[in-house]
PDB file of N, CA and C in Angstrom:
ATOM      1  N   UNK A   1      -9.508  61.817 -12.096  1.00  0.00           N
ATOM      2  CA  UNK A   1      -8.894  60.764 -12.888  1.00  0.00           C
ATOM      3  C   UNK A   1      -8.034  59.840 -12.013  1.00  0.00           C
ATOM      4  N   UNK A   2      -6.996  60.668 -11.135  1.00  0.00           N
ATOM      5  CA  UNK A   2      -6.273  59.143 -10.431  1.00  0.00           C
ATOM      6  C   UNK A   2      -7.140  58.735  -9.413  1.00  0.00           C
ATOM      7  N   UNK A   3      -8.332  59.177  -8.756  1.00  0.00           N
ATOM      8  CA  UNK A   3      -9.154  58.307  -7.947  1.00  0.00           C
ATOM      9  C   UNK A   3      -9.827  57.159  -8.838  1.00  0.00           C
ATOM     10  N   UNK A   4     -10.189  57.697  -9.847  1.00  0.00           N
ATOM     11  CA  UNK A   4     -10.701  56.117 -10.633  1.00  0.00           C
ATOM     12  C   UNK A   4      -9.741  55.430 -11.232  1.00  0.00           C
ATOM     13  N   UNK A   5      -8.437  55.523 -11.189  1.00  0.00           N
ATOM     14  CA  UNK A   5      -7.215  55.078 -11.412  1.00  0.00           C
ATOM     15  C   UNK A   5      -6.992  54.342 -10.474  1.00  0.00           C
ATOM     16  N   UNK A   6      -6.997  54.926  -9.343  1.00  0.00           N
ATOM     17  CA  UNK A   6      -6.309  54.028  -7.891  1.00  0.00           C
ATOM     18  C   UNK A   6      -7.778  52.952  -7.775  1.00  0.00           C
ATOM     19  N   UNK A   7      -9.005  52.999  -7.762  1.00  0.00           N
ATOM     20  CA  UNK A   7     -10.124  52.366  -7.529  1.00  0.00           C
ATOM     21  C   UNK A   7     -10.063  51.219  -8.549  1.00  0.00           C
ATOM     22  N   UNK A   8      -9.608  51.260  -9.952  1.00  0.00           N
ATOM     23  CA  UNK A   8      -9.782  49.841 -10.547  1.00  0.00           C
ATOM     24  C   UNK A   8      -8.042  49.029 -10.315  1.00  0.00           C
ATOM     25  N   UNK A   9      -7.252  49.679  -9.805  1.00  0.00           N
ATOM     26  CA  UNK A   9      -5.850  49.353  -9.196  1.00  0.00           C
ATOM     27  C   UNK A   9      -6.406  48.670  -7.678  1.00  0.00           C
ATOM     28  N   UNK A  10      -6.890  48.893  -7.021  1.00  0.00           N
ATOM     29  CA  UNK A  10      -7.382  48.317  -6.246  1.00  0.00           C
ATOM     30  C   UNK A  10      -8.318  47.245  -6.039  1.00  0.00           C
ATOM     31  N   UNK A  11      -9.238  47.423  -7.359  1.00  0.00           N
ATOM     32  CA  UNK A  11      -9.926  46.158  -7.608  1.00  0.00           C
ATOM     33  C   UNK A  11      -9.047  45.129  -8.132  1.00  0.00           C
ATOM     34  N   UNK A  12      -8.219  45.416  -9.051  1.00  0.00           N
ATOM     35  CA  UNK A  12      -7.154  44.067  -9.728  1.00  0.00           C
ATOM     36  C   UNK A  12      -6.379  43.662  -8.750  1.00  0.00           C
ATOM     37  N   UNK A  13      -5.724  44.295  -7.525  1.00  0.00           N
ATOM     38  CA  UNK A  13      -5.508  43.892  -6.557  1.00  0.00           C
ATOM     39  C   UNK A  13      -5.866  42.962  -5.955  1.00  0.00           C
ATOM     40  N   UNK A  14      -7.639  43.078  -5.422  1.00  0.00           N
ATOM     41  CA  UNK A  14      -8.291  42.486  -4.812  1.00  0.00           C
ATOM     42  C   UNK A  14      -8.823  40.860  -5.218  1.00  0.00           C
ATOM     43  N   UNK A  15      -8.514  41.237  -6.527  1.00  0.00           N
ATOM     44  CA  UNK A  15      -8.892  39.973  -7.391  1.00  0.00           C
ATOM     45  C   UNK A  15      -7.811  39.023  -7.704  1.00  0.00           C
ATOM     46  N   UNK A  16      -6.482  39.891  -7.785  1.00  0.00           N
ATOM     47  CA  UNK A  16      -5.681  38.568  -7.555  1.00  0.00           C
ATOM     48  C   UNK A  16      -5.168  38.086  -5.901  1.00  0.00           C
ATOM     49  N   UNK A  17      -5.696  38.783  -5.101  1.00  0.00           N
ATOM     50  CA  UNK A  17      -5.528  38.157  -3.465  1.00  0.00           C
ATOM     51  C   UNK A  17      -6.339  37.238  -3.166  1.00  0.00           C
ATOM     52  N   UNK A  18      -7.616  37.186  -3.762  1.00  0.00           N
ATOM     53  CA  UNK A  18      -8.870  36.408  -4.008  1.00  0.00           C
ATOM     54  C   UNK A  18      -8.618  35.128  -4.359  1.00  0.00           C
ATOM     55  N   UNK A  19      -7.747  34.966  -5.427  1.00  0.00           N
ATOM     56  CA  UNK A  19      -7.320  33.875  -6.462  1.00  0.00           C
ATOM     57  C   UNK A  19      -6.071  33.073  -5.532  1.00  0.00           C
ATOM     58  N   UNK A  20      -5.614  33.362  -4.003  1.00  0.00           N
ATOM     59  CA  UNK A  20      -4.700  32.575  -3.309  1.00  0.00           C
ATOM     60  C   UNK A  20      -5.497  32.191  -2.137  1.00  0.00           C
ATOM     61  N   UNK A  21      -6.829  32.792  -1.853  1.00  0.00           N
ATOM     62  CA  UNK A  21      -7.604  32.221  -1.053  1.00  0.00           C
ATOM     63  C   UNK A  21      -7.489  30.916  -0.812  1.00  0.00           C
ATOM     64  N   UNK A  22      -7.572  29.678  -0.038  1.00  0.00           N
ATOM     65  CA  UNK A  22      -7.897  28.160   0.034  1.00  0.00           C
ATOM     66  C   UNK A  22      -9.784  28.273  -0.123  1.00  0.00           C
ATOM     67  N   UNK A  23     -10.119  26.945  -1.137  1.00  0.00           N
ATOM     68  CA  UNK A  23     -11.108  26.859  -1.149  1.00  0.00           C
ATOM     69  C   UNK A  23     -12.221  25.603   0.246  1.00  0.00           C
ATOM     70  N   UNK A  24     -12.250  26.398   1.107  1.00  0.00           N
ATOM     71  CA  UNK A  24     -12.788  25.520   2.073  1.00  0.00           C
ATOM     72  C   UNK A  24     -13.498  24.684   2.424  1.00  0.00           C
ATOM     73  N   UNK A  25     -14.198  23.395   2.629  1.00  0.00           N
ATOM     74  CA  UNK A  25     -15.265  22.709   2.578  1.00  0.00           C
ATOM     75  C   UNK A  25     -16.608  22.663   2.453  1.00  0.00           C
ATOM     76  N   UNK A  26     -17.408  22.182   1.939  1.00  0.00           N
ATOM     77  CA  UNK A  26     -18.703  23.162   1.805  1.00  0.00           C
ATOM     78  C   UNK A  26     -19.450  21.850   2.954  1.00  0.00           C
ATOM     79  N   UNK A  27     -20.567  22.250   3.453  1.00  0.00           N
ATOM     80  CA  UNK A  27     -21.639  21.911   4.247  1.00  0.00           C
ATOM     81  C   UNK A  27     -20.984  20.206   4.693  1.00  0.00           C
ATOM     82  N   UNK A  28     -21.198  19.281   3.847  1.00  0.00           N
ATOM     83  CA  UNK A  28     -20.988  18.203   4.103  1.00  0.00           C
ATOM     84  C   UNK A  28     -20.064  17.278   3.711  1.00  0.00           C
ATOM     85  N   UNK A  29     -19.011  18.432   3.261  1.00  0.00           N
ATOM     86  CA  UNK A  29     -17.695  18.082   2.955  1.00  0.00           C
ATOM     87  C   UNK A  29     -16.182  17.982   4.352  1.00  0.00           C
ATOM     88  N   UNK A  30     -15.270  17.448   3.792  1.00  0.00           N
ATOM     89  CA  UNK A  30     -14.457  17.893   4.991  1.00  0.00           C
ATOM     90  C   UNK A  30     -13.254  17.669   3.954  1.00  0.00           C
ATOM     91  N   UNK A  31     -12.096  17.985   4.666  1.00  0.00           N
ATOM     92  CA  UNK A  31     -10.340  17.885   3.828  1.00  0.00           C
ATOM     93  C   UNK A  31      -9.749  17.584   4.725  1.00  0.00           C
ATOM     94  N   UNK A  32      -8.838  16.353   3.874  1.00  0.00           N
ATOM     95  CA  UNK A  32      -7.753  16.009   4.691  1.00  0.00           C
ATOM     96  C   UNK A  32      -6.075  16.011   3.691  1.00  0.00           C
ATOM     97  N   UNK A  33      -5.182  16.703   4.330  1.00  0.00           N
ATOM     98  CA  UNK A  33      -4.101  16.788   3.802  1.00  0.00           C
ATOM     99  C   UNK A  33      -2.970  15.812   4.336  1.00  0.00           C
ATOM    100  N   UNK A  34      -2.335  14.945   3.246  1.00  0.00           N
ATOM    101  CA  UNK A  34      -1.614  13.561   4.139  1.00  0.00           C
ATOM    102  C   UNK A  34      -0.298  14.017   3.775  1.00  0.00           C
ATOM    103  N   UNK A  35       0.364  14.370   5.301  1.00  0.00           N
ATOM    104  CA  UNK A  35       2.118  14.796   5.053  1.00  0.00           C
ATOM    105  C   UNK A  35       2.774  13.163   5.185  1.00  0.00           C
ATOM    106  N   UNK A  36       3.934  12.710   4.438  1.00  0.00           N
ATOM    107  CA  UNK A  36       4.456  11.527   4.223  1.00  0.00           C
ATOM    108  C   UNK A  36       6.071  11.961   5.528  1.00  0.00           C
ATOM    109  N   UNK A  37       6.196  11.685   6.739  1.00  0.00           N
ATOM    110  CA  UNK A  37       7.539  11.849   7.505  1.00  0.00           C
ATOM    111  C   UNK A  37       8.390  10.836   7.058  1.00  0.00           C
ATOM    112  N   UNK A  38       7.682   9.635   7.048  1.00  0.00           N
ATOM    113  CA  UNK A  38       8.531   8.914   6.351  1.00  0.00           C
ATOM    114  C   UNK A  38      10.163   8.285   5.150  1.00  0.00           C
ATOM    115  N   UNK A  39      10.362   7.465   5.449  1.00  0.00           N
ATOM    116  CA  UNK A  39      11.512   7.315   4.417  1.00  0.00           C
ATOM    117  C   UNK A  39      11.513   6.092   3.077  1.00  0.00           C
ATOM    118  N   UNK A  40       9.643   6.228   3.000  1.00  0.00           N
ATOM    119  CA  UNK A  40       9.563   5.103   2.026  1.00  0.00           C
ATOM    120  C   UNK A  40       8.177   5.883   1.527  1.00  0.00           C
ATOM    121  N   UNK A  41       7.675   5.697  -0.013  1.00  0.00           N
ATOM    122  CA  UNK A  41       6.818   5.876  -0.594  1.00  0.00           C
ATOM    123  C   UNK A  41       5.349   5.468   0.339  1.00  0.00           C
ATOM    124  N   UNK A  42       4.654   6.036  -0.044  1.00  0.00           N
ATOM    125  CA  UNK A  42       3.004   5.965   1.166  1.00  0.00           C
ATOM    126  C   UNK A  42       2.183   6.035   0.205  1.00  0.00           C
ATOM    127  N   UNK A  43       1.052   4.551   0.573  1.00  0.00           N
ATOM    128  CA  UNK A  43      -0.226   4.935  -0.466  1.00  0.00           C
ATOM    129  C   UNK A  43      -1.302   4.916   0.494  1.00  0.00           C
ATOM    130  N   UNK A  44      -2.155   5.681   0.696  1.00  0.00           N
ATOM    131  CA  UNK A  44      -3.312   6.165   0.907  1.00  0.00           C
ATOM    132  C   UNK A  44      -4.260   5.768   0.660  1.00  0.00           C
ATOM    133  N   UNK A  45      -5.787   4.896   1.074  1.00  0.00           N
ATOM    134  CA  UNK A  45      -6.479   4.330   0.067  1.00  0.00           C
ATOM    135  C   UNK A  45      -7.694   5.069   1.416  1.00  0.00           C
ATOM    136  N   UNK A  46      -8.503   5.561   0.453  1.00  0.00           N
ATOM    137  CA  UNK A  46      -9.445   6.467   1.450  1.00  0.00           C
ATOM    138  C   UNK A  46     -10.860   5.487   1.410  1.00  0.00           C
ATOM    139  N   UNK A  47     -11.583   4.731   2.248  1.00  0.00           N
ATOM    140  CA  UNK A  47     -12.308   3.599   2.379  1.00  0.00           C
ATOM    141  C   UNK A  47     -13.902   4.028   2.731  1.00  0.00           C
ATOM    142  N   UNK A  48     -15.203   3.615   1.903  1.00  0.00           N
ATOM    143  CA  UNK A  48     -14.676   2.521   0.886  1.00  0.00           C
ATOM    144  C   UNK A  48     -14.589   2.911  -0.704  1.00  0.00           C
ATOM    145  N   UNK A  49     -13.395   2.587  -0.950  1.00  0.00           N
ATOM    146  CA  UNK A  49     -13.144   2.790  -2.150  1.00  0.00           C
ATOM    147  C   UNK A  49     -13.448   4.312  -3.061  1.00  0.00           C
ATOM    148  N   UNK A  50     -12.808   5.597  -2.018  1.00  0.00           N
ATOM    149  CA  UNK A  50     -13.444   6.730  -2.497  1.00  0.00           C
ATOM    150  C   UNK A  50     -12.163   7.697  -3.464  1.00  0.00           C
ATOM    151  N   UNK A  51     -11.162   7.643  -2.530  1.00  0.00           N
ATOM    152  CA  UNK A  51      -9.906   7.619  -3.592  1.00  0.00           C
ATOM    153  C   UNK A  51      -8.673   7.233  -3.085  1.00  0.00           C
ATOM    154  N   UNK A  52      -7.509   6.927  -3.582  1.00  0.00           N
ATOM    155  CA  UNK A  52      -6.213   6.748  -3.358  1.00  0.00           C
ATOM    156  C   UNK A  52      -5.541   7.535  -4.181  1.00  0.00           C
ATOM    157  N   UNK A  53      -4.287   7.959  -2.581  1.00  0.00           N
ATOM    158  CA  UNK A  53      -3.159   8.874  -3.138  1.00  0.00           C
ATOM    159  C   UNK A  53      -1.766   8.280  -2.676  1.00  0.00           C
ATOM    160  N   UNK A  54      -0.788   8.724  -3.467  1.00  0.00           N
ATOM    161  CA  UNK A  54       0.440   8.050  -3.536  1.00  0.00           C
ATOM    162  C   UNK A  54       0.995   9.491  -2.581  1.00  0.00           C
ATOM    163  N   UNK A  55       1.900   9.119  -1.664  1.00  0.00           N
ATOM    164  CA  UNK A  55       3.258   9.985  -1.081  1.00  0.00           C
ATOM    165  C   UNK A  55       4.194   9.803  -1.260  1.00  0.00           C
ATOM    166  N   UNK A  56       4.810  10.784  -1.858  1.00  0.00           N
ATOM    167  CA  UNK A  56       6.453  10.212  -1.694  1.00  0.00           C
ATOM    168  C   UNK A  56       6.994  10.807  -0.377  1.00  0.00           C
ATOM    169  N   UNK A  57       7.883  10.471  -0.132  1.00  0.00           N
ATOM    170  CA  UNK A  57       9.033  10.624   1.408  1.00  0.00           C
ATOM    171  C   UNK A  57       9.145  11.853   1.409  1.00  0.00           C
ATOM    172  N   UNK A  58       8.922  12.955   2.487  1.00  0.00           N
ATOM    173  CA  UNK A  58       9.348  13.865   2.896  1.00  0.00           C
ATOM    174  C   UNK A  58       7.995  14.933   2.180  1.00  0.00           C
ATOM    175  N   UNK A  59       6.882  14.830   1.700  1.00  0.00           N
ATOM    176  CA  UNK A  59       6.241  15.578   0.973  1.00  0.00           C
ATOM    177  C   UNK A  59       4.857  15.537   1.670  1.00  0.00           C
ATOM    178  N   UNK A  60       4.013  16.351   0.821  1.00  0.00           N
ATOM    179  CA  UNK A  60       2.337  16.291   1.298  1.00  0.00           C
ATOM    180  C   UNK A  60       2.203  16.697  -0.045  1.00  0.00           C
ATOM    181  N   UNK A  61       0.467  15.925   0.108  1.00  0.00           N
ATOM    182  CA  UNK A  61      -0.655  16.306  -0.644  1.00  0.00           C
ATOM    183  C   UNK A  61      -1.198  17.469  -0.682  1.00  0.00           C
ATOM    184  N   UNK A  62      -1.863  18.304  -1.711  1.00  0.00           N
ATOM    185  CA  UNK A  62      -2.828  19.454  -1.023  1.00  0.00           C
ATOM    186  C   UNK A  62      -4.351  18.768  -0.699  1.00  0.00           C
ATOM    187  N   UNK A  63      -4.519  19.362  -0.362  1.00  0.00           N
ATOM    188  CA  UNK A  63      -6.041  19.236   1.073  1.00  0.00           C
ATOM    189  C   UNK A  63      -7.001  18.742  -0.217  1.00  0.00           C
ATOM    190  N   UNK A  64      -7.527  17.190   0.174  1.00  0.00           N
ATOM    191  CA  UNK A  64      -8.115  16.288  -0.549  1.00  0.00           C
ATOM    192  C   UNK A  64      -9.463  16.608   0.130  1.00  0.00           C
ATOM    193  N   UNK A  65     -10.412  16.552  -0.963  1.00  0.00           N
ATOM    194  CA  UNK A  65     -11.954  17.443  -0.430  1.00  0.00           C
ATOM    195  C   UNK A  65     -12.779  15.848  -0.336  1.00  0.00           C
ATOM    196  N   UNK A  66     -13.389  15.297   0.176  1.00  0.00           N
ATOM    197  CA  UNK A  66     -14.614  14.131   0.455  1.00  0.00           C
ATOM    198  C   UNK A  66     -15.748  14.664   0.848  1.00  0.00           C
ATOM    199  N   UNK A  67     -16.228  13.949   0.841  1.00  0.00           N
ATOM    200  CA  UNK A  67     -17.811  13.575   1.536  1.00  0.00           C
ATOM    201  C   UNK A  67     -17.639  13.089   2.938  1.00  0.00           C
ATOM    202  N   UNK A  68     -17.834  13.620   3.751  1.00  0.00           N
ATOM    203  CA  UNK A  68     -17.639  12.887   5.065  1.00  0.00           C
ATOM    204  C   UNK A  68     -18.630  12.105   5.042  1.00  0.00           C
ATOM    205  N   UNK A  69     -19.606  11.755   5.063  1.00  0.00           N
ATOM    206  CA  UNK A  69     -20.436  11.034   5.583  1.00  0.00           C
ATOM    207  C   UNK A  69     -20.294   9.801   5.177  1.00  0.00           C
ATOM    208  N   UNK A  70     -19.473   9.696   3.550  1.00  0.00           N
ATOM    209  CA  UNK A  70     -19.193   8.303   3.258  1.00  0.00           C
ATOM    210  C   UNK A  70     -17.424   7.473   3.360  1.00  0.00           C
ATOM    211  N   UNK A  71     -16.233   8.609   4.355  1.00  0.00           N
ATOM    212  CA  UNK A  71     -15.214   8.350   4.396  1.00  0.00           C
ATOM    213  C   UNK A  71     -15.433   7.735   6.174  1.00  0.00           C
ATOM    214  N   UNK A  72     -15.002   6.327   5.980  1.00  0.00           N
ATOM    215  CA  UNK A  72     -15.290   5.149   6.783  1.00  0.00           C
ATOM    216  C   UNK A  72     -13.837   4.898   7.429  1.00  0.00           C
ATOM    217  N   UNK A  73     -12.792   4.485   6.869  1.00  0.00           N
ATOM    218  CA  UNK A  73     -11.665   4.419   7.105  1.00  0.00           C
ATOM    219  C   UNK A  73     -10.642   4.693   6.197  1.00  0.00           C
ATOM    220  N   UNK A  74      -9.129   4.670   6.957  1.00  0.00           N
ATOM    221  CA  UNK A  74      -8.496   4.858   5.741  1.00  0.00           C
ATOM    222  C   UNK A  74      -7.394   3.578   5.799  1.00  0.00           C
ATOM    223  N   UNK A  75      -6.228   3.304   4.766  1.00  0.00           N
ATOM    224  CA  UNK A  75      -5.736   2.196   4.161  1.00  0.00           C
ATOM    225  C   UNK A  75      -4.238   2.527   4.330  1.00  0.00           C
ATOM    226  N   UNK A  76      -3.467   2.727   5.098  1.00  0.00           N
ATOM    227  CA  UNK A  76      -2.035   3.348   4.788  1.00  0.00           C
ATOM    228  C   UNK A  76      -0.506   2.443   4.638  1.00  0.00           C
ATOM    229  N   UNK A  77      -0.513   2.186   3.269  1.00  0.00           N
ATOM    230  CA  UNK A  77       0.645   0.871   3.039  1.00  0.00           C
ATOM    231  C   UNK A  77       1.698   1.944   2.561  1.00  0.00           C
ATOM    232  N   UNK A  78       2.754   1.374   3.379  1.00  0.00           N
ATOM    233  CA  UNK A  78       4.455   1.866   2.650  1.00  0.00           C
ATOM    234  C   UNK A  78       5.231   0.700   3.167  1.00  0.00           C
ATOM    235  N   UNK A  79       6.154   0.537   2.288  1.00  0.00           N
ATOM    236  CA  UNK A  79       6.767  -0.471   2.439  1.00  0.00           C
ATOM    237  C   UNK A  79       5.917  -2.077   1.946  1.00  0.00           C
ATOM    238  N   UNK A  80       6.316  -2.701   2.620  1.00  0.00           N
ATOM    239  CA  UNK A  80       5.526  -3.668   3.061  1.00  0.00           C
ATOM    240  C   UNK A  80       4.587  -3.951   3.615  1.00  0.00           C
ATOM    241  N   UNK A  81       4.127  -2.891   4.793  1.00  0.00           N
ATOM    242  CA  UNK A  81       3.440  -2.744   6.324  1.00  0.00           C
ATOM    243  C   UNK A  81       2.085  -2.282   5.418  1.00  0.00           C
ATOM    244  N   UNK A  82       0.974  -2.777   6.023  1.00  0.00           N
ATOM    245  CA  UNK A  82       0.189  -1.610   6.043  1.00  0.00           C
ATOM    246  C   UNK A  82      -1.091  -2.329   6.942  1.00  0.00           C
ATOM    247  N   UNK A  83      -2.141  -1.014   7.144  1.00  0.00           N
ATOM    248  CA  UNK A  83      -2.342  -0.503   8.137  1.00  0.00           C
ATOM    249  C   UNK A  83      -3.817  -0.060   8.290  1.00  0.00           C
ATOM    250  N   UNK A  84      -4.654  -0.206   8.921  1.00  0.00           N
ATOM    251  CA  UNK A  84      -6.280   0.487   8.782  1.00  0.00           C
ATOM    252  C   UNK A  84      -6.724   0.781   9.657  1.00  0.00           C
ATOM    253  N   UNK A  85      -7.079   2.001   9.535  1.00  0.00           N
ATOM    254  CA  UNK A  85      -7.660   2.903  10.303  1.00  0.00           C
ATOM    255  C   UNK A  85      -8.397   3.521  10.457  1.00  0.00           C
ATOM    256  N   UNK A  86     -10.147   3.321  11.215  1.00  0.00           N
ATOM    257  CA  UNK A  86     -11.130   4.133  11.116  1.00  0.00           C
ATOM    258  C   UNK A  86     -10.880   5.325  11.754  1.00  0.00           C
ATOM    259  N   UNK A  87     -11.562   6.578  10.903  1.00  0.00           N
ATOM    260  CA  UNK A  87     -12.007   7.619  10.707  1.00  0.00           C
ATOM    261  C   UNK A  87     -12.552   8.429  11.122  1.00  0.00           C
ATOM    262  N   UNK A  88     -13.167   9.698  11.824  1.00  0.00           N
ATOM    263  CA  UNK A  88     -14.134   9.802  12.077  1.00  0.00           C
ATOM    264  C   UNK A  88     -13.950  11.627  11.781  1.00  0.00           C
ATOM    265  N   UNK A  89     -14.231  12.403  10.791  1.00  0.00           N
ATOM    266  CA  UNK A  89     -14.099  13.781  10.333  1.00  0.00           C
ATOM    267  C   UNK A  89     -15.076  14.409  10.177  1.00  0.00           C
ATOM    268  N   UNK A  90     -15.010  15.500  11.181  1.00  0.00           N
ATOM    269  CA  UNK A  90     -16.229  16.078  10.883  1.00  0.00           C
ATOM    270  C   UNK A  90     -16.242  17.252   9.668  1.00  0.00           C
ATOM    271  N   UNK A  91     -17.822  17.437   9.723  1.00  0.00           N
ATOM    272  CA  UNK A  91     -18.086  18.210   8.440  1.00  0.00           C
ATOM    273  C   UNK A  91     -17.329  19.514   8.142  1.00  0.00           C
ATOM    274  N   UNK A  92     -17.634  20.284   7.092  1.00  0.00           N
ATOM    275  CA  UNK A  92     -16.465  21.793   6.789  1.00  0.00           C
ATOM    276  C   UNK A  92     -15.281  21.968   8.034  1.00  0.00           C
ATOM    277  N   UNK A  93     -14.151  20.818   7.706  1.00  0.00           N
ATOM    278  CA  UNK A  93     -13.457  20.823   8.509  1.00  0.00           C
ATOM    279  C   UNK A  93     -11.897  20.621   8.065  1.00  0.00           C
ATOM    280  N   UNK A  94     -10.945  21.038   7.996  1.00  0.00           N
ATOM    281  CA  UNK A  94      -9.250  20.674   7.644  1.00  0.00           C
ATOM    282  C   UNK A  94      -8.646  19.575   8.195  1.00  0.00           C
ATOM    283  N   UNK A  95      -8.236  18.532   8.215  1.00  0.00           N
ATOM    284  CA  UNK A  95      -7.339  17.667   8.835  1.00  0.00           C
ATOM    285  C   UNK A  95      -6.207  17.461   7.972  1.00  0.00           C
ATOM    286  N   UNK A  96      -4.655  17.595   8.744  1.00  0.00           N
ATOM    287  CA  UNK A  96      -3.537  17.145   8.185  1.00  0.00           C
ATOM    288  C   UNK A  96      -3.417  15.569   9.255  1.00  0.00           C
ATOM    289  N   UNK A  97      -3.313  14.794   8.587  1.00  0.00           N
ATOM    290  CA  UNK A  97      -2.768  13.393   9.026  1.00  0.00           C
ATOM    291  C   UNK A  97      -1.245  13.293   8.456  1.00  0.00           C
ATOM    292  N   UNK A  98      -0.488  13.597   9.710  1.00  0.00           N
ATOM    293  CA  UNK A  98       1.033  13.164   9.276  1.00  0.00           C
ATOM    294  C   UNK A  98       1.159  11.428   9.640  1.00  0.00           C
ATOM    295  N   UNK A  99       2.124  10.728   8.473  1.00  0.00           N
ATOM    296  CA  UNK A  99       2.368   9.270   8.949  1.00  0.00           C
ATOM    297  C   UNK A  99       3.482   9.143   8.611  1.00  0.00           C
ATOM    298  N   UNK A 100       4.780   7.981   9.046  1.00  0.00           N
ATOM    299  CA  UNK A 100       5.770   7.874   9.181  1.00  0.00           C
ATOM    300  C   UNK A 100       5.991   6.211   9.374  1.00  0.00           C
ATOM    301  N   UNK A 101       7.061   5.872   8.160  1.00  0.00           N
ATOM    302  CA  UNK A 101       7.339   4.470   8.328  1.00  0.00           C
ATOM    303  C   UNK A 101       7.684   4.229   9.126  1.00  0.00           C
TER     304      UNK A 101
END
């Protein structure tokens, strides 16, 4: 009895360690996570036209999943300033892009 006790205690275990996993890129995907160093709001415009994200000062995004093959450049306005910048990410891959006013 406590071996099949400890065995489904171990499965509920396993299943909620499972559930904090990161879900990683698949084949022809890639992620990029945008930390804001900055001291002014940051918008993000992922080119062309695939999505935009807002930063506030001192924060990050969690890891934004694309299509690499169609993320071209990206768009980075705070303040007043802004800014463009081609791209180039490869496939099932993580990138943090930190930026700073």
């Amino acid at each position: 009895f406590l071996a099949a006790l400890a065995f489904v205690a171990a499965a509920l275990l396993q299943v909620q360690i499972d559930k904090t996993l990161p879900v990683f890129p698949a084949a022809k995907q890639t992620q990029v996570k945008i930390t804001n160093l900055g001291t002014d709001n940051a918008t993000i415009n992922f080119l062309p036209q695939l999505q935009t994200e807002n930063v506030m000062p001192m924060t990050s995004t969690d890891y934004i999943t694309l299509e690499a093959s169609q993320l071209q450049s990206l768009s980075i306005t705070y303040g007043n300033m802004s800014k463009v910048e081609a791209i180039e990410l490869l496939n099932e891959t993580r990138h943090t892009l930190a930026i700073k006013s």
